[in-house]
Each structure stands twice: as C-alpha cells, then as structure tokens.
Protein backbone atom coordinates (compact mmCIF):
# COMPACT_ATOMS: atom_id res chain seq x y z
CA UNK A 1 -27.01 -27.56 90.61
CA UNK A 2 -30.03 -27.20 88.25
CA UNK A 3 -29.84 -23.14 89.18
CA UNK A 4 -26.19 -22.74 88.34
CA UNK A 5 -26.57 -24.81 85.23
CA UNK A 6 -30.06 -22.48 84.19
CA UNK A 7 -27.89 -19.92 85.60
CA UNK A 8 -24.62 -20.85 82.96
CA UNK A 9 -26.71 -22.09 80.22
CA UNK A 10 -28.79 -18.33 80.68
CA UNK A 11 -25.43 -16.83 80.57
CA UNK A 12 -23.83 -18.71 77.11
CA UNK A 13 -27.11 -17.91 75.84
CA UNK A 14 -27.12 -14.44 76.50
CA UNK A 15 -23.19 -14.39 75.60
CA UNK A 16 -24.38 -16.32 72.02
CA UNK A 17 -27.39 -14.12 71.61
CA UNK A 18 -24.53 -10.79 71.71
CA UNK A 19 -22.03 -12.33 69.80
CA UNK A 20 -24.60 -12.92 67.48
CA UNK A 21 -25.32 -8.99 67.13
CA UNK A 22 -21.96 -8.60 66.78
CA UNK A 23 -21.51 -10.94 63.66
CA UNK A 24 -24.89 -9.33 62.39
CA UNK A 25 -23.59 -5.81 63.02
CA UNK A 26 -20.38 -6.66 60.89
CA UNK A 27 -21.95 -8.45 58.35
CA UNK A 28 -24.24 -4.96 57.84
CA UNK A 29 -21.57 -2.85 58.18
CA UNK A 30 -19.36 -5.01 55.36
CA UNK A 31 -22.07 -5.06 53.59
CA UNK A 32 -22.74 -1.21 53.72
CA UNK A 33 -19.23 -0.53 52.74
CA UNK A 34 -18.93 -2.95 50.01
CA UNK A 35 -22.00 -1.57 48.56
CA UNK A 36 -20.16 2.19 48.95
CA UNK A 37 -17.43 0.49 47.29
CA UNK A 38 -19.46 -0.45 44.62
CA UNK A 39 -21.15 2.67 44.20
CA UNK A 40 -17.79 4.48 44.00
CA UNK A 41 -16.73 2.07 41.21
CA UNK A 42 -19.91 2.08 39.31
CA UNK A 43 -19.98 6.33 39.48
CA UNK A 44 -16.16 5.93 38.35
CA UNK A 45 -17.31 3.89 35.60
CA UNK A 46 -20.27 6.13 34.46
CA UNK A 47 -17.84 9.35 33.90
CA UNK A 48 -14.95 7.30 32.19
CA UNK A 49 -18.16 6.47 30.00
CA UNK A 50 -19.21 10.12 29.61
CA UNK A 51 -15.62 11.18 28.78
CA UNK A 52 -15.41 8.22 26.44
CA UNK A 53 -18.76 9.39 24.76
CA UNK A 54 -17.50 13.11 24.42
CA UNK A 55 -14.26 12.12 23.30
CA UNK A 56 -16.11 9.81 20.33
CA UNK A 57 -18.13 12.85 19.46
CA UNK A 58 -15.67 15.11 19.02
CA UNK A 59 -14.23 12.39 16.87
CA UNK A 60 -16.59 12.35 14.77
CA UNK A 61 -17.17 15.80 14.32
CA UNK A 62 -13.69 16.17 13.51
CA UNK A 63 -13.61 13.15 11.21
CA UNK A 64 -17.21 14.64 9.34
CA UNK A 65 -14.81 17.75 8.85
CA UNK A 66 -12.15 16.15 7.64
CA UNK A 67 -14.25 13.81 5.14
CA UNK A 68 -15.73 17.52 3.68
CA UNK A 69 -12.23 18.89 3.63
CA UNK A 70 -11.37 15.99 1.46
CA UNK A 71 -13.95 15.89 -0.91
CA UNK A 72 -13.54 19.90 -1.46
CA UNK A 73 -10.11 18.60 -1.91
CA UNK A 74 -10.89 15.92 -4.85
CA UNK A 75 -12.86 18.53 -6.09
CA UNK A 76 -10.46 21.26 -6.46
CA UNK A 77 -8.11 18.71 -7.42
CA UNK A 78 -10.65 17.65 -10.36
CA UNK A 79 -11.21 21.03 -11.44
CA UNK A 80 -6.88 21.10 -11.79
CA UNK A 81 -6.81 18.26 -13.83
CA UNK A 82 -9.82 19.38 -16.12
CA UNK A 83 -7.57 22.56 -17.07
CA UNK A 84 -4.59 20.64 -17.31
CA UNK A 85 -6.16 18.56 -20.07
CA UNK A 86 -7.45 21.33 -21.78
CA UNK A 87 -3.67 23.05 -21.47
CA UNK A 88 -2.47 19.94 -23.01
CA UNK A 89 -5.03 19.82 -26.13
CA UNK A 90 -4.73 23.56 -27.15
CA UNK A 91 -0.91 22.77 -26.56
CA UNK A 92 -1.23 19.69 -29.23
CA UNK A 93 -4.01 21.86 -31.71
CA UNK A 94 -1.06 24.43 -31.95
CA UNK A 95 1.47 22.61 -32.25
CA UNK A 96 -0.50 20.50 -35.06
CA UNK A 97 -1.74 23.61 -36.58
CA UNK A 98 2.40 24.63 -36.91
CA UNK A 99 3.19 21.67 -38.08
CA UNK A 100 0.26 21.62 -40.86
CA UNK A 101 1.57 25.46 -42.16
C-alpha cells in the first residue's frame, strides 16, 4: 500500500512538476508575444512621431516663408502709400497754387 501510494504520489508529482512547465512555457511565450506586441506599438509610435516632426518642419518652413512674404508685402504696401501721399500733396500745392493766381 505504501508502494502504490509512493508510486501515485511519484506520479501527481511528476504530473504537477509537467503541468508546471506547461504554465511556465505559456506564461514565457505570452510574455514574448506581448512584449512583440509592444514593440510593434512602440515602433508604430516612433514613425507617427517622425512624420509628425517632418510635417511640423515643413510647417514652419512654410510659415517662416510666409511671415517674409508678408513683411515684403507691408513693405511694398508702405512704399504705395508713401507715393500716394505725395500724389495727394502736389495734387493740393496745384490746386492751391490755381486757386492763389
């Protein structure tokens, strides 16, 4: 009785000890895969950030070109206005000078 109980206990041990791998085995392989998983979404993340930082440069160059394109702009636009005002005073001189006569 002893022997078959060594004999059953050495068994449920043996069948504990393999079951025991098994768990082990899954729990590395789930852990392998969720760490692929992982990897996957942090490499995803890493070129959305690349394409995010490329599309902010080109932003920015194109926003630097705009803000030079505007102040060429204002200054044209000065210049306009500086000959405008000096159309409208000779306009006034002659007119007062053919008004005086």
């Amino acid at each position: 009785k002893q022997w078959y109980q060594r004999r059953v206990r050495g068994s449920n041990d043996l069948d504990l000890e393999s079951e025991l791998r098994k768990v082990r085995q899954e729990l590395v392989e789930s852990a392998a895969q969720k760490a692929a998983e992982d990897k996957t979404t942090v490499d995803r993340a890493r070129e959305e950030l690349e394409r995010t930082r490329a599309e902010h440069t080109s932003l920015a160059i194109e926003m630097e070109r705009m803000r030079a394109e505007r102040s060429h702009m204002n200054e044209v636009l000065g210049q306009y206005k500086t000959q405008i005002n000096e159309i409208e005073h000779d306009k006034r001189s002659r007119y007062n000078e053919l008004v005086e006569v």
